[in-house]
PDB file of N, CA and C in Angstrom:
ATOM      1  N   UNK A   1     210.123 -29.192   1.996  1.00  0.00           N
ATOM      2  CA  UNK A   1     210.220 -29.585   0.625  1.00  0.00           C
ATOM      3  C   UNK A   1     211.558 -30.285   0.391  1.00  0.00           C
ATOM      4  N   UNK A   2     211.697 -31.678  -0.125  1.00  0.00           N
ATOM      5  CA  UNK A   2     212.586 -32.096  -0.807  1.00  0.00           C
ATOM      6  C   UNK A   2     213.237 -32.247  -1.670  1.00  0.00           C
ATOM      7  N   UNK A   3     214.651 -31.971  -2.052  1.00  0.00           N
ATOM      8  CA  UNK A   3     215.233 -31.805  -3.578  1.00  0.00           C
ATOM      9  C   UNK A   3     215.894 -33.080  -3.615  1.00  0.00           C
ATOM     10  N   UNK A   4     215.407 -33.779  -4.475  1.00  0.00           N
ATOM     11  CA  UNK A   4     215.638 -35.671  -5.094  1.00  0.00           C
ATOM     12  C   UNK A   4     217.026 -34.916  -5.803  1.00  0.00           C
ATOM     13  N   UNK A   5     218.068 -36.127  -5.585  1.00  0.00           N
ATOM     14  CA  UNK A   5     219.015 -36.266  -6.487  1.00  0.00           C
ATOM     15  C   UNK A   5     218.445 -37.108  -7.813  1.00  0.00           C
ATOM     16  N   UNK A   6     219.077 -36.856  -9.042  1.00  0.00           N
ATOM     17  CA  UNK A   6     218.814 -37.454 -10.204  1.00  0.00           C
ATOM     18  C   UNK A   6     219.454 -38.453 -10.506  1.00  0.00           C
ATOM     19  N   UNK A   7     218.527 -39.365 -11.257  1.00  0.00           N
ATOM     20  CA  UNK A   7     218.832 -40.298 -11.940  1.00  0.00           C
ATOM     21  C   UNK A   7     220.298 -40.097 -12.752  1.00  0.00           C
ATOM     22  N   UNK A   8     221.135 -40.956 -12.739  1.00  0.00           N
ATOM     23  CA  UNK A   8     222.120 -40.986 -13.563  1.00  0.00           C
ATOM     24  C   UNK A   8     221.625 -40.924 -15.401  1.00  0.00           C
ATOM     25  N   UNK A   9     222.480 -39.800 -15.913  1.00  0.00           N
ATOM     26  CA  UNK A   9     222.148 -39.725 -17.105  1.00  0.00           C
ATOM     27  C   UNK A   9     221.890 -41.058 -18.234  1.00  0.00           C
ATOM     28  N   UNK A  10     222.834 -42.169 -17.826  1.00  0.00           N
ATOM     29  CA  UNK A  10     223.003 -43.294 -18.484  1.00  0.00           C
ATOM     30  C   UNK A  10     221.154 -43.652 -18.430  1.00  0.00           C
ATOM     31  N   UNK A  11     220.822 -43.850 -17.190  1.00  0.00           N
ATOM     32  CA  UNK A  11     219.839 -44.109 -17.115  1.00  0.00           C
ATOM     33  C   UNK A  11     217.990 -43.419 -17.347  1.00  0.00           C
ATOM     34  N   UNK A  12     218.581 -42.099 -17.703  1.00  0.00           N
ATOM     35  CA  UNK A  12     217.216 -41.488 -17.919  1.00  0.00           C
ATOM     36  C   UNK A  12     218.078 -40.296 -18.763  1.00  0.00           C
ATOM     37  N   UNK A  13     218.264 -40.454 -19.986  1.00  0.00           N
ATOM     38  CA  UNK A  13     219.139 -39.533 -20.736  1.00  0.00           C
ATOM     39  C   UNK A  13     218.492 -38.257 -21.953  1.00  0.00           C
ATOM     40  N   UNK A  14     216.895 -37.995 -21.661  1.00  0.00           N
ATOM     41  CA  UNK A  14     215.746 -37.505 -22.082  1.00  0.00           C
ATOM     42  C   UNK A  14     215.198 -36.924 -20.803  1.00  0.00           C
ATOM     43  N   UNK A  15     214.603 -35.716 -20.713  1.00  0.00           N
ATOM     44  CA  UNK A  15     213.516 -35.367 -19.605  1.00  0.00           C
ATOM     45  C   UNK A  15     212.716 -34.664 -20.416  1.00  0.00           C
ATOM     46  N   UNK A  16     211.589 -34.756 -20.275  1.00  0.00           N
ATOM     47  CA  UNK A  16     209.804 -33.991 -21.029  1.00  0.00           C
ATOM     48  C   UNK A  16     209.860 -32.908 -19.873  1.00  0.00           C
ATOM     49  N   UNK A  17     209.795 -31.598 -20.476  1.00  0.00           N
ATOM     50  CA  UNK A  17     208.695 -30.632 -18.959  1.00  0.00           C
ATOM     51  C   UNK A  17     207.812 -29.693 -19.467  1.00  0.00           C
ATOM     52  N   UNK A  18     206.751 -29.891 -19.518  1.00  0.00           N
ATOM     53  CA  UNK A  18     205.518 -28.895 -19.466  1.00  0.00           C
ATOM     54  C   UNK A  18     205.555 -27.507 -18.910  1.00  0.00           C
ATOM     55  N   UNK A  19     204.778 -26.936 -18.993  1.00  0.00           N
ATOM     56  CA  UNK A  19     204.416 -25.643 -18.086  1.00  0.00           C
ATOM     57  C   UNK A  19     206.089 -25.166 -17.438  1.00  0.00           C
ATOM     58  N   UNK A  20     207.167 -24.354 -18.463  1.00  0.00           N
ATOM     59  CA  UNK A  20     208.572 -24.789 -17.815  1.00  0.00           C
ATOM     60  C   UNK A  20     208.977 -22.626 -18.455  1.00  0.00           C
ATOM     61  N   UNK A  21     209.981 -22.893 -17.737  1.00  0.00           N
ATOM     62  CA  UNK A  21     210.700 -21.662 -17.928  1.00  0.00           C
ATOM     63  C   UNK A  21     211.712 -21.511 -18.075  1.00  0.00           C
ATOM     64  N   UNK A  22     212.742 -20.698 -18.086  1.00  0.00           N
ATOM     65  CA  UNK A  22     213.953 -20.829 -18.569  1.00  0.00           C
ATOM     66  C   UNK A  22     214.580 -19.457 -17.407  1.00  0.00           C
ATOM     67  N   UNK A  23     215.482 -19.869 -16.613  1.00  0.00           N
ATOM     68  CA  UNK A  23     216.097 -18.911 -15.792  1.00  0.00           C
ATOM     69  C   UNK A  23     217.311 -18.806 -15.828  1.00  0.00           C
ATOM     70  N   UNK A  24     217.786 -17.637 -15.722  1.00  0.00           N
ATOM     71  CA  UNK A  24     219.120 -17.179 -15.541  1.00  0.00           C
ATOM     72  C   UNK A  24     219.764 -16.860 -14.468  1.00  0.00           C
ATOM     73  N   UNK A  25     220.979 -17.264 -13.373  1.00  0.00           N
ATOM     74  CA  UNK A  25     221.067 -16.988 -12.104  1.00  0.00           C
ATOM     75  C   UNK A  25     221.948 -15.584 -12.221  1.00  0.00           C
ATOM     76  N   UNK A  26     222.760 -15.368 -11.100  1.00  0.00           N
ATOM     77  CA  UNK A  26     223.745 -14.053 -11.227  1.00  0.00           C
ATOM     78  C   UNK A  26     224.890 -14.770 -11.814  1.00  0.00           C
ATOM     79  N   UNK A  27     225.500 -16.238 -11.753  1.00  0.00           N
ATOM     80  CA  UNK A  27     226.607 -16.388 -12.161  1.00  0.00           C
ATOM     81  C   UNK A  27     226.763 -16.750 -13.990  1.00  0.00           C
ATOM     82  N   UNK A  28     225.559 -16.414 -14.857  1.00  0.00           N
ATOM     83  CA  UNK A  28     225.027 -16.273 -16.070  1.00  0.00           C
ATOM     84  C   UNK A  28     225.065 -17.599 -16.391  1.00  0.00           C
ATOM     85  N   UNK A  29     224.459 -18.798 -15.470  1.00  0.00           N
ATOM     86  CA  UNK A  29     223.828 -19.807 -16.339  1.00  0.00           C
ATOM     87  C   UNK A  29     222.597 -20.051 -16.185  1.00  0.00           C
ATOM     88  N   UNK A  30     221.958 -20.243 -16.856  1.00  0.00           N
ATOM     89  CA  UNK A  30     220.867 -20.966 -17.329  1.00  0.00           C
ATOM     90  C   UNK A  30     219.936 -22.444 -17.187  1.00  0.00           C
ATOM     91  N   UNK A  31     219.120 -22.130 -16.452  1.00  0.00           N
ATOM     92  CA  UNK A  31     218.577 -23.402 -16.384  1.00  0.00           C
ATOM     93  C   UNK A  31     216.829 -23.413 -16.297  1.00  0.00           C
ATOM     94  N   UNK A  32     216.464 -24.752 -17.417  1.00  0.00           N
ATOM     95  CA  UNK A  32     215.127 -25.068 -17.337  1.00  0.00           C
ATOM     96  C   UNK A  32     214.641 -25.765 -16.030  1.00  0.00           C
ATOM     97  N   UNK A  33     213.247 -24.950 -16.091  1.00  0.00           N
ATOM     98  CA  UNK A  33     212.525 -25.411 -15.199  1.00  0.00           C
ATOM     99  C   UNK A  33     210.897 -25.344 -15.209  1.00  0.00           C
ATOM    100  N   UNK A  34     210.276 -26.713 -14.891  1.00  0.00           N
ATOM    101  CA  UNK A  34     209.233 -26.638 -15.093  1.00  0.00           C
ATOM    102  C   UNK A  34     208.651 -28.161 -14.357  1.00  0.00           C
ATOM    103  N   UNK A  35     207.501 -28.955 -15.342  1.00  0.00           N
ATOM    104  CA  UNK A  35     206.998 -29.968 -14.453  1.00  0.00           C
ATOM    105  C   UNK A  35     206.994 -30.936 -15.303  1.00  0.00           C
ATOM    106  N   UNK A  36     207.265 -32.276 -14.869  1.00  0.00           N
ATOM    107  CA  UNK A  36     207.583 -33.518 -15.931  1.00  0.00           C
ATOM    108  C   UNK A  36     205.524 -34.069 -15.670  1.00  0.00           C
ATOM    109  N   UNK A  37     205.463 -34.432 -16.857  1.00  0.00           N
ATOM    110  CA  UNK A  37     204.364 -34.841 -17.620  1.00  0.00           C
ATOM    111  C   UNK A  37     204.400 -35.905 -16.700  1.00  0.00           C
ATOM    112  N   UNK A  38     202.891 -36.722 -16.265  1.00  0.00           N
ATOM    113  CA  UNK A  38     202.633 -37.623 -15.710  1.00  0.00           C
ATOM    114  C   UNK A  38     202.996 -37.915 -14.653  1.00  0.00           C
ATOM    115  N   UNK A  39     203.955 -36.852 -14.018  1.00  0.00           N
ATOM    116  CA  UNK A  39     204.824 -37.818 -12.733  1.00  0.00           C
ATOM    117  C   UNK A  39     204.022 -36.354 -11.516  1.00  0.00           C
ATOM    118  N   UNK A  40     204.282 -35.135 -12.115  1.00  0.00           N
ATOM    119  CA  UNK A  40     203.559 -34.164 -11.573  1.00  0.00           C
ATOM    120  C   UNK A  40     204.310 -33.626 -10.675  1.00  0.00           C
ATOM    121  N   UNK A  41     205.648 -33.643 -10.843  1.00  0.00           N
ATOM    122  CA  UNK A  41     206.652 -33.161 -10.175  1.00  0.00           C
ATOM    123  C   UNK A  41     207.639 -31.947 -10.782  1.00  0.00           C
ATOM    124  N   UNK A  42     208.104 -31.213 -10.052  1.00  0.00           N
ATOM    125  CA  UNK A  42     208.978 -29.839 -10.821  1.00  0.00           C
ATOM    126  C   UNK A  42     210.663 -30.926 -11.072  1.00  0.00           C
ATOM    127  N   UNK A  43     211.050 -29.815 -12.071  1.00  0.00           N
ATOM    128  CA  UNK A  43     212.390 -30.221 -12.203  1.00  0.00           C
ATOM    129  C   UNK A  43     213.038 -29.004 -12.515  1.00  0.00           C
ATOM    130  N   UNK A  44     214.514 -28.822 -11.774  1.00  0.00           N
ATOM    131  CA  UNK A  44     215.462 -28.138 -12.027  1.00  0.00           C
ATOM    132  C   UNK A  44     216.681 -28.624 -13.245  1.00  0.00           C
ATOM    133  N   UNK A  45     217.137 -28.134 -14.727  1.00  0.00           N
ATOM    134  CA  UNK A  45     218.102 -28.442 -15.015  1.00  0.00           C
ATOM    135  C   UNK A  45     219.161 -28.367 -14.601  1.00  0.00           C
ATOM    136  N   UNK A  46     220.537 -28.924 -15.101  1.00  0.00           N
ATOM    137  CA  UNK A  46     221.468 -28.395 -14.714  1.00  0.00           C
ATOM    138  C   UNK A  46     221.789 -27.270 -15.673  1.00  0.00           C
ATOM    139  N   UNK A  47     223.020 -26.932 -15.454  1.00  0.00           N
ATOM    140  CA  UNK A  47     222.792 -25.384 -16.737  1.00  0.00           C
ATOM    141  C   UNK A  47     223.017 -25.993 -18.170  1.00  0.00           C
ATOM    142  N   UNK A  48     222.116 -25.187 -19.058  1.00  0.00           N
ATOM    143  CA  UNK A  48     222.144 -25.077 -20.303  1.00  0.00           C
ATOM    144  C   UNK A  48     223.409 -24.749 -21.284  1.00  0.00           C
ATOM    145  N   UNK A  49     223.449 -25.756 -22.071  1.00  0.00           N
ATOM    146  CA  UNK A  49     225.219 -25.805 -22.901  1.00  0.00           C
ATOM    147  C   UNK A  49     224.585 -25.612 -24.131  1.00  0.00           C
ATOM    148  N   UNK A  50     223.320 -25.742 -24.563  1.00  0.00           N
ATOM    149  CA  UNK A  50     222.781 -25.768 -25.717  1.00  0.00           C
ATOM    150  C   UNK A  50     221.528 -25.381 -26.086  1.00  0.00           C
ATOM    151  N   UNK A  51     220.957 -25.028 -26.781  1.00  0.00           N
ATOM    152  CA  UNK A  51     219.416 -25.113 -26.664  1.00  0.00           C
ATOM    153  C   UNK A  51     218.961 -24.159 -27.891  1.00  0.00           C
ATOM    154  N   UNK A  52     217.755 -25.235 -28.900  1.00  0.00           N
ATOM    155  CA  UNK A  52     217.242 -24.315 -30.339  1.00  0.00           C
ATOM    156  C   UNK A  52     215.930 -24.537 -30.020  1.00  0.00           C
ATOM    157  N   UNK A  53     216.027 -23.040 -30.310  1.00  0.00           N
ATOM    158  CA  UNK A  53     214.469 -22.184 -29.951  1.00  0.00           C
ATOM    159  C   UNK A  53     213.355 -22.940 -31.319  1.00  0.00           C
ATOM    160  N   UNK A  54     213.955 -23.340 -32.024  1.00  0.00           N
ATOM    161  CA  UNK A  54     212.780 -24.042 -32.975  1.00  0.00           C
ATOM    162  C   UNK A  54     212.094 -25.130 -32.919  1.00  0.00           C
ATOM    163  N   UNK A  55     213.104 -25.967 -32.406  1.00  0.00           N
ATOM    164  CA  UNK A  55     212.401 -27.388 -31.768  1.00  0.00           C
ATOM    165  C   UNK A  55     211.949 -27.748 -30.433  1.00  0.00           C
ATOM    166  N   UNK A  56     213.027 -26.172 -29.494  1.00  0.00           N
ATOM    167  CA  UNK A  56     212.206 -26.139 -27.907  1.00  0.00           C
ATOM    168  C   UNK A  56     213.282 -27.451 -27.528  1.00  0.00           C
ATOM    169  N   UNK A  57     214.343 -28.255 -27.874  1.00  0.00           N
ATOM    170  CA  UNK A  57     215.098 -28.991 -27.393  1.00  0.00           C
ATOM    171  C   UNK A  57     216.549 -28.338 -26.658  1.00  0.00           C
ATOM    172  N   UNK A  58     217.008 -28.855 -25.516  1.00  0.00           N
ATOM    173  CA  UNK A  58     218.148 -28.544 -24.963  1.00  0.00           C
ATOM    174  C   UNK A  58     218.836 -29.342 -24.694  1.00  0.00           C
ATOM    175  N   UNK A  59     220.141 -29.048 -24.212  1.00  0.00           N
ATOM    176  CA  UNK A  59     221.420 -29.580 -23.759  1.00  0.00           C
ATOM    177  C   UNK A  59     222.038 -29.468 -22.705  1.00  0.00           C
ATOM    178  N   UNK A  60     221.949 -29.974 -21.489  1.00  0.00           N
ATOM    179  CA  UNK A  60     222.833 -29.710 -20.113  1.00  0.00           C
ATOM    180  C   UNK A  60     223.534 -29.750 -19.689  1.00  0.00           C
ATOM    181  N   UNK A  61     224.770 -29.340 -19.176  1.00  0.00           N
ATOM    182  CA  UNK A  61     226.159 -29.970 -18.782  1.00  0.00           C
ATOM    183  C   UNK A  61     225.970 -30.932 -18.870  1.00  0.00           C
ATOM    184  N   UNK A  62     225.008 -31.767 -18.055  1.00  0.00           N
ATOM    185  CA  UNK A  62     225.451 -32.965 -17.623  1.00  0.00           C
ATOM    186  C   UNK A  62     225.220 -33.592 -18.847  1.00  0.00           C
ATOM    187  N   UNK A  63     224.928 -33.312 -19.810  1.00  0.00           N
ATOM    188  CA  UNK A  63     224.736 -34.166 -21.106  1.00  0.00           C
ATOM    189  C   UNK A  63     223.002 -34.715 -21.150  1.00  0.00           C
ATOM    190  N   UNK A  64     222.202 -34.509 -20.300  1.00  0.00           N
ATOM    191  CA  UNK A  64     221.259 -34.539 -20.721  1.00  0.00           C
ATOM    192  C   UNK A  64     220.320 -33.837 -21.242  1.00  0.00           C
ATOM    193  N   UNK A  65     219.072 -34.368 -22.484  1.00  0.00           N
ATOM    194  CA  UNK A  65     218.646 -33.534 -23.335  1.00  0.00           C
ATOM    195  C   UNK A  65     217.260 -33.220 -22.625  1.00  0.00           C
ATOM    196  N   UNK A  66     216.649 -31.732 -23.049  1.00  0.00           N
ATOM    197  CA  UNK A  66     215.844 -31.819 -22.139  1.00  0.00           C
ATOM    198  C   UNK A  66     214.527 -31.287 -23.401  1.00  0.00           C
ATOM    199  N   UNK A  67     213.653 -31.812 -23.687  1.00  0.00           N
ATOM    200  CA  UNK A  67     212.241 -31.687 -24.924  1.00  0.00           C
ATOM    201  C   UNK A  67     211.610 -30.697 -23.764  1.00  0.00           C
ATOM    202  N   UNK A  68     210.879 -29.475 -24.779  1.00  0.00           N
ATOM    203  CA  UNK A  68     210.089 -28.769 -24.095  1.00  0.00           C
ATOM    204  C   UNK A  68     208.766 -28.943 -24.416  1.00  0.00           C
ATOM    205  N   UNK A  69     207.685 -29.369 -24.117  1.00  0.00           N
ATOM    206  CA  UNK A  69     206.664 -29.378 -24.906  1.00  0.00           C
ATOM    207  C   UNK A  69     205.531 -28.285 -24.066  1.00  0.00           C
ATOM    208  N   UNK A  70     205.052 -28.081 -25.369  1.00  0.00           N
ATOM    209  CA  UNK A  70     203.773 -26.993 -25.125  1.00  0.00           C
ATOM    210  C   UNK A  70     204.366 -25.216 -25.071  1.00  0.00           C
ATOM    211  N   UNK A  71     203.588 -24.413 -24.799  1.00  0.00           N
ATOM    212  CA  UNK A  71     204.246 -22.598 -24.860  1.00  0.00           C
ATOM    213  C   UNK A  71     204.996 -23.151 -23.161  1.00  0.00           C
ATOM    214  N   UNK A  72     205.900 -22.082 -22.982  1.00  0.00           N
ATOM    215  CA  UNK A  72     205.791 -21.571 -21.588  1.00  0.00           C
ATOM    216  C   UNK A  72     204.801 -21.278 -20.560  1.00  0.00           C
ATOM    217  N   UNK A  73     205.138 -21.199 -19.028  1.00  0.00           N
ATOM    218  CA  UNK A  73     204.163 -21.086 -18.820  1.00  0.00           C
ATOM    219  C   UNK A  73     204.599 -21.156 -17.005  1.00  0.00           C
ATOM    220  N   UNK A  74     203.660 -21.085 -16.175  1.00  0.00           N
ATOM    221  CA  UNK A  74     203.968 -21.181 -14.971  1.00  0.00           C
ATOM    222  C   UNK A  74     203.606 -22.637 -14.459  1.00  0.00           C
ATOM    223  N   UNK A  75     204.349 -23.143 -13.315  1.00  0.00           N
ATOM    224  CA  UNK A  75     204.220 -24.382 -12.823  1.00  0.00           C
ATOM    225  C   UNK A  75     204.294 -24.558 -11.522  1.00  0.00           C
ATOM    226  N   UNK A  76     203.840 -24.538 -10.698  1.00  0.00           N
ATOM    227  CA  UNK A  76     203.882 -24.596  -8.816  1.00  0.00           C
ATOM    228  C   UNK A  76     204.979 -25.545  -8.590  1.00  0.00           C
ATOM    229  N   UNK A  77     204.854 -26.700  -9.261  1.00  0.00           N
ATOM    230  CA  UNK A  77     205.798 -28.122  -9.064  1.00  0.00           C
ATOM    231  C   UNK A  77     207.568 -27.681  -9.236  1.00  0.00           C
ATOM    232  N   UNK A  78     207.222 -26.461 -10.500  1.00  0.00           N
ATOM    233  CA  UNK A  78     208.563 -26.232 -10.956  1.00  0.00           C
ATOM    234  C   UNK A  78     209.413 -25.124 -10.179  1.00  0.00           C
ATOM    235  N   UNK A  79     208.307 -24.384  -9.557  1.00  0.00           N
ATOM    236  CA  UNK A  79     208.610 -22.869  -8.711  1.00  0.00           C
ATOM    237  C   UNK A  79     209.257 -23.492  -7.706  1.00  0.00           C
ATOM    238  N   UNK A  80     208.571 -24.040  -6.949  1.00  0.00           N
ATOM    239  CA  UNK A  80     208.513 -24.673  -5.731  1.00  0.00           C
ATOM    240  C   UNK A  80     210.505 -25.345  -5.471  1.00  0.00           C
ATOM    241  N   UNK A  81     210.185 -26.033  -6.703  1.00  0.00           N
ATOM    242  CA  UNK A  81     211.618 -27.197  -7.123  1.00  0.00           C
ATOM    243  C   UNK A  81     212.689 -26.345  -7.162  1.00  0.00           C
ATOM    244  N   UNK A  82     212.335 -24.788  -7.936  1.00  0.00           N
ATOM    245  CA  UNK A  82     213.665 -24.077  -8.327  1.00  0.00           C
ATOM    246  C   UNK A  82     213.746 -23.128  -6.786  1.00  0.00           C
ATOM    247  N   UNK A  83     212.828 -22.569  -5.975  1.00  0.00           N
ATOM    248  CA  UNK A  83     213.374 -21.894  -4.906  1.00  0.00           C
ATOM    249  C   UNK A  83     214.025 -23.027  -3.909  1.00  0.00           C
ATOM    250  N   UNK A  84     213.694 -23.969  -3.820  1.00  0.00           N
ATOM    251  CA  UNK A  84     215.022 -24.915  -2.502  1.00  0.00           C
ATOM    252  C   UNK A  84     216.158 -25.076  -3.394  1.00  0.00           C
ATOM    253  N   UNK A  85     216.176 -25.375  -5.150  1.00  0.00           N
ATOM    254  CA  UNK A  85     217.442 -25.496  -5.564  1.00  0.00           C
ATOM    255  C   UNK A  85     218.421 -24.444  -5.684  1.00  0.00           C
ATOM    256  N   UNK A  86     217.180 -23.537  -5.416  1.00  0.00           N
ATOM    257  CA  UNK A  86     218.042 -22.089  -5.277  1.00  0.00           C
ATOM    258  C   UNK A  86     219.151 -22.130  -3.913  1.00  0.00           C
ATOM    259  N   UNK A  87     217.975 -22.302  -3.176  1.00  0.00           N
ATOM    260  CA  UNK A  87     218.576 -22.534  -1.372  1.00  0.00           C
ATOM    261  C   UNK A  87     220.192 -22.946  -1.448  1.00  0.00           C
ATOM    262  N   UNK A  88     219.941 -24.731  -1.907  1.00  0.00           N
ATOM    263  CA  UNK A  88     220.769 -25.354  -1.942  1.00  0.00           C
ATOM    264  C   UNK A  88     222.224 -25.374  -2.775  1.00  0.00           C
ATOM    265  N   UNK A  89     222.132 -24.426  -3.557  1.00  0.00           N
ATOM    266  CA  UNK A  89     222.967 -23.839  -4.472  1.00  0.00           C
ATOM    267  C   UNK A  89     223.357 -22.531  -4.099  1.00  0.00           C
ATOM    268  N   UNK A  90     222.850 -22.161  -3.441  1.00  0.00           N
ATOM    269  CA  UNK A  90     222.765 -20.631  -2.791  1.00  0.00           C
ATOM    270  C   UNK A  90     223.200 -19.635  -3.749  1.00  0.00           C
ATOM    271  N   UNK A  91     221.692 -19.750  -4.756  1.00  0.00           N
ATOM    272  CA  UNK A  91     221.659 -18.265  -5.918  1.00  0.00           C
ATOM    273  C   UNK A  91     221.006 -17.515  -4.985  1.00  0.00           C
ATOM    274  N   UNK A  92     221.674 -16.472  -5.154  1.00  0.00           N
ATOM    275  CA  UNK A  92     221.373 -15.191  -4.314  1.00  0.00           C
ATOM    276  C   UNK A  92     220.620 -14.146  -5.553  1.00  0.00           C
ATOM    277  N   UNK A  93     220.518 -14.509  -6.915  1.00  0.00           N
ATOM    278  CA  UNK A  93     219.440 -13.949  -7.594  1.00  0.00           C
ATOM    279  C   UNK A  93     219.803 -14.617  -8.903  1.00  0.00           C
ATOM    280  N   UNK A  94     218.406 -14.046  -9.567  1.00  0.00           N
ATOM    281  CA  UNK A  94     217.837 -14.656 -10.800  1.00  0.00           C
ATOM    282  C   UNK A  94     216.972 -13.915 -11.242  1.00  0.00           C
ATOM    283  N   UNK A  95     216.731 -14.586 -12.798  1.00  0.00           N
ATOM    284  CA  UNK A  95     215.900 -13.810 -13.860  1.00  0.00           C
ATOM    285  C   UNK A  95     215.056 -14.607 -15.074  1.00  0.00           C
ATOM    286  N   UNK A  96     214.420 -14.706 -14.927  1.00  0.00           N
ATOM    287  CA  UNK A  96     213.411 -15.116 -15.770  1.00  0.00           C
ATOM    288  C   UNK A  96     213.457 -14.907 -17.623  1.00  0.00           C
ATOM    289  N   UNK A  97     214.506 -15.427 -18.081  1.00  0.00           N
ATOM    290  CA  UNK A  97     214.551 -15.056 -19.751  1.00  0.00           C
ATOM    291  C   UNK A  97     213.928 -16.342 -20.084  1.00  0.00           C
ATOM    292  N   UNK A  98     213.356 -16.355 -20.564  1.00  0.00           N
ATOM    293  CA  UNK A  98     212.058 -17.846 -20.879  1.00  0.00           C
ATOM    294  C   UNK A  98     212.326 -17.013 -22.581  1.00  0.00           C
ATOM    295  N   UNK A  99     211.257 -15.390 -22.984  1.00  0.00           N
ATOM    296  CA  UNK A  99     211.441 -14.727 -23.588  1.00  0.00           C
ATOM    297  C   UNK A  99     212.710 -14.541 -24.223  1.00  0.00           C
ATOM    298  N   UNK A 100     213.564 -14.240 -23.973  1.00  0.00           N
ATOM    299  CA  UNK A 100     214.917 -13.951 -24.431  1.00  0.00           C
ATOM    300  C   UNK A 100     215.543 -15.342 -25.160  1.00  0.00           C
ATOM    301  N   UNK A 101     215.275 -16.284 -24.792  1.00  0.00           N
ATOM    302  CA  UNK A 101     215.796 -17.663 -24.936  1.00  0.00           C
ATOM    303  C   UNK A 101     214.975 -17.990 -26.220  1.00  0.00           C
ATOM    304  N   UNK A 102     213.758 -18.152 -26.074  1.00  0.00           N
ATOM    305  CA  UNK A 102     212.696 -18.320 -27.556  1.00  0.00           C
ATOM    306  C   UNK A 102     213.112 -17.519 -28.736  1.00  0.00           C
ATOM    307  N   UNK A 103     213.442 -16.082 -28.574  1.00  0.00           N
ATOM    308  CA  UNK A 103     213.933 -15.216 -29.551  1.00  0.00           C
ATOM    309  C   UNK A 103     215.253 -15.726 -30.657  1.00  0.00           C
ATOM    310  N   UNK A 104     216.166 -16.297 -29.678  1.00  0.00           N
ATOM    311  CA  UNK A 104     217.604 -16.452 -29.693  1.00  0.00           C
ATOM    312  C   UNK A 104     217.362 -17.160 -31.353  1.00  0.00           C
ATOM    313  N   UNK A 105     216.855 -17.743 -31.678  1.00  0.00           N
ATOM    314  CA  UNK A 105     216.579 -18.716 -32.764  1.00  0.00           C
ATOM    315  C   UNK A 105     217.568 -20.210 -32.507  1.00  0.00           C
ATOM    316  N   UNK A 106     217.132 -20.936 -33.861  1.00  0.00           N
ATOM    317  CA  UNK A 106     217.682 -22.332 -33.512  1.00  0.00           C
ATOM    318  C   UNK A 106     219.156 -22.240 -33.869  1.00  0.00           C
ATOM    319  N   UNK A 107     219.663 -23.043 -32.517  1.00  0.00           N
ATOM    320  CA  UNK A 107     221.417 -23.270 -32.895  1.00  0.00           C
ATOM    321  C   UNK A 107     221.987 -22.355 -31.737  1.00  0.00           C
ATOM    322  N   UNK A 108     221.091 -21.447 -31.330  1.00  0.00           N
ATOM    323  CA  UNK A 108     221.705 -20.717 -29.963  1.00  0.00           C
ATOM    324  C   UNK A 108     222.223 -21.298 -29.136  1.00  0.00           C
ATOM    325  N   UNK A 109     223.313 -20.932 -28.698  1.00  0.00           N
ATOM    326  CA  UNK A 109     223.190 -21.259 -27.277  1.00  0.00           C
ATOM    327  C   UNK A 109     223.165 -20.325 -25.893  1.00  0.00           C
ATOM    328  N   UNK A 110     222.122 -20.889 -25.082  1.00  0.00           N
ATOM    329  CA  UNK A 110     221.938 -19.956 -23.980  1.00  0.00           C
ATOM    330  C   UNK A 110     222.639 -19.752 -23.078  1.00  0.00           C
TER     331      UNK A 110
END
């Protein structure tokens, strides 16, 4: 399995992900993950600087925004994407607050 480097933010400064989750590693950041619409591929964020549970919109270090559309949900494309980014980052654990994150209300940050 291959982990694509990303597009420079200048150039793709929006990402859509479907069927996506929201994880927490041991070093307490946060990152979405799930599958971009039409392309049918998983994506890892970078960690979360922002994010309101009302509109399902976020904020990433890197400054890009990330639209959630649809409930939560599971994604093979996105699983798949987050255990090698795990690898490659070498999180040695994680947690699944998808839940915890929706609660937070709008203006949170995760």
């Amino acid at each position: 399995m291959a982990i694509w480097k990303t597009r420079p933010i200048d150039e793709v400064h929006e990402v859509v992900l479907v069927r996506w989750k929201v994880f927490e590693t041991e070093r307490g950041e946060c990152h979405f993950v799930g599958t971009r619409p039409g392309r049918g591929t998983g994506r890892v964020s970078s960690a979360i600087v922002e994010f309101d549970a009302r509109t399902c919109v976020g904020v990433t270090r890197s400054g890009r925004r990330y639209v959630l559309e649809g409930a939560p949900g599971t994604s093979l494309e996105g699983e798949v994407t987050w255990a090698g980014w795990c690898q490659v980052n070498r999180v040695a654990s994680y947690r699944d607050v998808t839940d915890e994150s929706l609660v937070g209300g709008a203006g949170e940050t995760t």
